[in-house]
PDB file of N, CA and C in Angstrom:
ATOM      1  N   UNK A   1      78.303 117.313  95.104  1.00  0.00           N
ATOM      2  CA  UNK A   1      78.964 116.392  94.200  1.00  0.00           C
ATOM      3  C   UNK A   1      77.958 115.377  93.658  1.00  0.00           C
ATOM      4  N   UNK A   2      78.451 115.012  92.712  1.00  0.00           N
ATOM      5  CA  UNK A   2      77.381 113.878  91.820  1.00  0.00           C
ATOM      6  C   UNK A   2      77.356 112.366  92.792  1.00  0.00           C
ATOM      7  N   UNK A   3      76.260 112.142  93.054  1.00  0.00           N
ATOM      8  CA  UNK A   3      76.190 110.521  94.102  1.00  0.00           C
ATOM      9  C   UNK A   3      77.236 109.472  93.501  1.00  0.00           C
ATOM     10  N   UNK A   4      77.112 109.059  91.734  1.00  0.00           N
ATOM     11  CA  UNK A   4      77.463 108.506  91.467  1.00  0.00           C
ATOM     12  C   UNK A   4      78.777 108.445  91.414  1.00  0.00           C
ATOM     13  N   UNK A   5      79.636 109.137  91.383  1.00  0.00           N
ATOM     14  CA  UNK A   5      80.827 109.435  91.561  1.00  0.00           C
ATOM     15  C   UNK A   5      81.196 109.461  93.310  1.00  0.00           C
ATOM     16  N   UNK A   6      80.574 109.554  94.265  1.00  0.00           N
ATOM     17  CA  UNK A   6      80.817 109.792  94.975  1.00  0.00           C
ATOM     18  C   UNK A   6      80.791 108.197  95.889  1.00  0.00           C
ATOM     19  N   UNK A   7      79.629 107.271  94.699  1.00  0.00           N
ATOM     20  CA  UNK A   7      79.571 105.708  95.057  1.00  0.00           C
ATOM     21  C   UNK A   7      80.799 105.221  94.640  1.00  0.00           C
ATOM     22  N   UNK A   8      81.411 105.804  93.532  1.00  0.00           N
ATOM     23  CA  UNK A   8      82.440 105.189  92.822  1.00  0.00           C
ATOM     24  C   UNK A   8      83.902 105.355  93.665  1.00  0.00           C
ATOM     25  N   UNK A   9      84.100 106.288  94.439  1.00  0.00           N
ATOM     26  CA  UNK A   9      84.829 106.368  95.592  1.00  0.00           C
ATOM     27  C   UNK A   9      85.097 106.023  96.452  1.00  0.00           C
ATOM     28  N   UNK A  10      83.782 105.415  97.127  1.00  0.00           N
ATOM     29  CA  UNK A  10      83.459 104.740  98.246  1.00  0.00           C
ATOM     30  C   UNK A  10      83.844 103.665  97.893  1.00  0.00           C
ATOM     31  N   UNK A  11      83.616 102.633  97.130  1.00  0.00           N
ATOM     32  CA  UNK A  11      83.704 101.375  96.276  1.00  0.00           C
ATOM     33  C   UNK A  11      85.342 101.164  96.329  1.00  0.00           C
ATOM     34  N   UNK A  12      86.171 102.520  95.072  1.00  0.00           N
ATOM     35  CA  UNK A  12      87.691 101.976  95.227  1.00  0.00           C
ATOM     36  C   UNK A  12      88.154 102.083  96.787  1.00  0.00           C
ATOM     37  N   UNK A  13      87.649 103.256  97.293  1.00  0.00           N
ATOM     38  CA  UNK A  13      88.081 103.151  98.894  1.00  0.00           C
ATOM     39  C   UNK A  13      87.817 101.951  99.717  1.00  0.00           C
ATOM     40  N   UNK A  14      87.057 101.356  99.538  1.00  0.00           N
ATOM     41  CA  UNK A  14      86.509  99.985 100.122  1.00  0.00           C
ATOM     42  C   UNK A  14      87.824  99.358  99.994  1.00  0.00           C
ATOM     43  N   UNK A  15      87.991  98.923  98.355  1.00  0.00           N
ATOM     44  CA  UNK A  15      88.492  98.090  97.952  1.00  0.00           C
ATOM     45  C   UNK A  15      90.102  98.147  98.190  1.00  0.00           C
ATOM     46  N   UNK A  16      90.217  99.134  98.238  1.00  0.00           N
ATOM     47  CA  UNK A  16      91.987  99.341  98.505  1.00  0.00           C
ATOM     48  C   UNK A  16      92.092  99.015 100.054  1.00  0.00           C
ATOM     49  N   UNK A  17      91.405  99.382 101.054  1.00  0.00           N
ATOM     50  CA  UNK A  17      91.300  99.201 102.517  1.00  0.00           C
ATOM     51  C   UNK A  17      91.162  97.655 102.827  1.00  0.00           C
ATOM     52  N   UNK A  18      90.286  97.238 102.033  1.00  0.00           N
ATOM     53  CA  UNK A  18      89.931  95.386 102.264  1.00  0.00           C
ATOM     54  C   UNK A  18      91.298  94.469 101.421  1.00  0.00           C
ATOM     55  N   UNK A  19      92.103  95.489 100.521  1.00  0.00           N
ATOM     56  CA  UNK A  19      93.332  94.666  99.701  1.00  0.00           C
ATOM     57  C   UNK A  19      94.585  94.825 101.432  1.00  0.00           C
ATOM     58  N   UNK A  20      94.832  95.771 101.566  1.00  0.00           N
ATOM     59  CA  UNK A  20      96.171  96.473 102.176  1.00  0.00           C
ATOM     60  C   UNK A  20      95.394  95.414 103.827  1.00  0.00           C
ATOM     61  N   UNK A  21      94.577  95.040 104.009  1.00  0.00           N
ATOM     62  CA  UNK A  21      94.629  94.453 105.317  1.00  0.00           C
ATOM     63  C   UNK A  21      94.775  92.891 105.103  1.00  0.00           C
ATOM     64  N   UNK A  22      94.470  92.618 103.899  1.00  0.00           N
ATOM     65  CA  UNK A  22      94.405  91.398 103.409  1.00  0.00           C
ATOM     66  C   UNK A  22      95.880  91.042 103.204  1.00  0.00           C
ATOM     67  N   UNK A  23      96.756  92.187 102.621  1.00  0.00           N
ATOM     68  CA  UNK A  23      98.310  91.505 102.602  1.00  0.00           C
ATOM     69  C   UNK A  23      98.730  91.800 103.894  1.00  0.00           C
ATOM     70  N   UNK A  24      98.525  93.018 104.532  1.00  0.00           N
ATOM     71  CA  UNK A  24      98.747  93.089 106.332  1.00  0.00           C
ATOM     72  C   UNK A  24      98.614  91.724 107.097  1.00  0.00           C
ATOM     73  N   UNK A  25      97.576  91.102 106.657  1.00  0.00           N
ATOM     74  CA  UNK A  25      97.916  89.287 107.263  1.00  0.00           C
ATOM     75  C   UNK A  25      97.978  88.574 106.967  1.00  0.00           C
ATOM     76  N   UNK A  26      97.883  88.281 105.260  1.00  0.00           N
ATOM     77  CA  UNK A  26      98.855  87.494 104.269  1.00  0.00           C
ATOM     78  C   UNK A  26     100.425  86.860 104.611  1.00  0.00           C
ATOM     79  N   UNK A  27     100.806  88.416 104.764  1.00  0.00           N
ATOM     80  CA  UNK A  27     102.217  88.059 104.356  1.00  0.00           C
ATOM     81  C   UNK A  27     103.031  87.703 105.535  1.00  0.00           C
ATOM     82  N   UNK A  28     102.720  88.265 106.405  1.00  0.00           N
ATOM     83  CA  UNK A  28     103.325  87.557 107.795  1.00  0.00           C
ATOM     84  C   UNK A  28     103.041  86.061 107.960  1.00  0.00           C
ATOM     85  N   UNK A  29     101.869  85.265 107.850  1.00  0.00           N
ATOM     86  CA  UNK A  29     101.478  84.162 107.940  1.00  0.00           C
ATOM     87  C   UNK A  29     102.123  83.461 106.820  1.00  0.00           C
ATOM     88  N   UNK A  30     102.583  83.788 105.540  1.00  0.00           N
ATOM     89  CA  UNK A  30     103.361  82.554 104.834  1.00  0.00           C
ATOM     90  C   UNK A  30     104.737  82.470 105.074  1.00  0.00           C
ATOM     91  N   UNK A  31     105.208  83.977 105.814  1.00  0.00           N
ATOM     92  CA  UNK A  31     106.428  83.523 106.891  1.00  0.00           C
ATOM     93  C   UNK A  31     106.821  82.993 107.409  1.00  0.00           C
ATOM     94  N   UNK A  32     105.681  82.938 108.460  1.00  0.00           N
ATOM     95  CA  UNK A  32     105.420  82.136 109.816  1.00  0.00           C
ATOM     96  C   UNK A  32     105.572  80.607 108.866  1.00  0.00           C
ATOM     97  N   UNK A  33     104.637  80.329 108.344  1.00  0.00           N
ATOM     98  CA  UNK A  33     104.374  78.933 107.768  1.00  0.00           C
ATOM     99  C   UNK A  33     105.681  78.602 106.827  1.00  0.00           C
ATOM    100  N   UNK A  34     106.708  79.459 106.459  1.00  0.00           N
ATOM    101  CA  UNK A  34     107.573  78.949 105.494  1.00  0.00           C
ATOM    102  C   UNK A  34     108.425  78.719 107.075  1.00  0.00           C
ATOM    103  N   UNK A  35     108.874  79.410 107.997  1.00  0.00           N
ATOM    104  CA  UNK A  35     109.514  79.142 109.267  1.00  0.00           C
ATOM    105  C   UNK A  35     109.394  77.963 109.838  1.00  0.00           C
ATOM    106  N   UNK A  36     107.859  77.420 110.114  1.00  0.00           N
ATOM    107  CA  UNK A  36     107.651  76.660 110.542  1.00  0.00           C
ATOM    108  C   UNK A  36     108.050  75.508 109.516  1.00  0.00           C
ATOM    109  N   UNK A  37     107.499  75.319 108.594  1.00  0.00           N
ATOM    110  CA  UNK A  37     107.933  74.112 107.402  1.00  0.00           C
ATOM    111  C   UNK A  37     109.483  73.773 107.587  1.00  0.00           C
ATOM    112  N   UNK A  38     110.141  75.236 107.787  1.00  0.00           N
ATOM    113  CA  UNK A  38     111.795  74.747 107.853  1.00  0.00           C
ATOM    114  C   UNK A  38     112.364  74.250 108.978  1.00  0.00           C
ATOM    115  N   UNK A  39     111.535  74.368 110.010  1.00  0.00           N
ATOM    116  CA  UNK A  39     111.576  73.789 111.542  1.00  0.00           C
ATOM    117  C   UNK A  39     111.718  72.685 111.457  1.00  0.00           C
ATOM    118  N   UNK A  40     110.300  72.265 110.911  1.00  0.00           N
ATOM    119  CA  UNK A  40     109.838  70.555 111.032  1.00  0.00           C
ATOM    120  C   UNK A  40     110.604  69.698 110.260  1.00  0.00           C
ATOM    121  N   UNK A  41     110.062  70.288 108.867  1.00  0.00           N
ATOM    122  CA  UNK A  41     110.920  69.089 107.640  1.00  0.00           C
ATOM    123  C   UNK A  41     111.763  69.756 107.154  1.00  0.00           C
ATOM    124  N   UNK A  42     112.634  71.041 107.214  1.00  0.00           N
ATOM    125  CA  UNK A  42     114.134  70.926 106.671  1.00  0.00           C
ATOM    126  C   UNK A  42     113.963  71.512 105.485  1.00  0.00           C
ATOM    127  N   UNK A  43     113.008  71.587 104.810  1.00  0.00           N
ATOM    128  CA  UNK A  43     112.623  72.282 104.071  1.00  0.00           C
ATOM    129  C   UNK A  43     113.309  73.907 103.439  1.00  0.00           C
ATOM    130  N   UNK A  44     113.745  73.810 102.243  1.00  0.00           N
ATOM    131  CA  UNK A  44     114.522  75.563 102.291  1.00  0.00           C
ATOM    132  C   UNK A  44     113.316  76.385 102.231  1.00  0.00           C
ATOM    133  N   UNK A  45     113.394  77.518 102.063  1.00  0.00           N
ATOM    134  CA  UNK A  45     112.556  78.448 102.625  1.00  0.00           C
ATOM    135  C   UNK A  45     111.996  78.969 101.232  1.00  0.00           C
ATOM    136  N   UNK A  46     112.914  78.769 100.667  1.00  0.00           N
ATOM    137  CA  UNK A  46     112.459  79.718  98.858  1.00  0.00           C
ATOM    138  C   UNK A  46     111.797  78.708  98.155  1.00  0.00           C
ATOM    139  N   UNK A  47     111.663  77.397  98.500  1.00  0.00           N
ATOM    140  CA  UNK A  47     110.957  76.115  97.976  1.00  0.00           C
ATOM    141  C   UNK A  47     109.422  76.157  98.077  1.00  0.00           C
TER     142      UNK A  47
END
């Protein structure tokens, strides 16, 4: 196979692997933190 194409693979593969772990602990943590906010100050959750 051609290298360059084969860099260009590696690259989106990178990049999709470093996105999908990045919302893997994103999105639990503004949970947590919208949970907690509604704990403390009362706060609604969709605010």
């Amino acid at each position: 196979m051609n290298v360059g194409i084969l860099l260009i693979a590696l690259i989106g593969g990178i990049a999709g692997i470093l996105s999908t772990f990045y919302l893997l602990v994103a999105i639990p943590v503004v949970i947590i933190q919208k949970i907690i906010r509604k704990i403390r100050f009362g706060t609604p959750i969709m605010k």
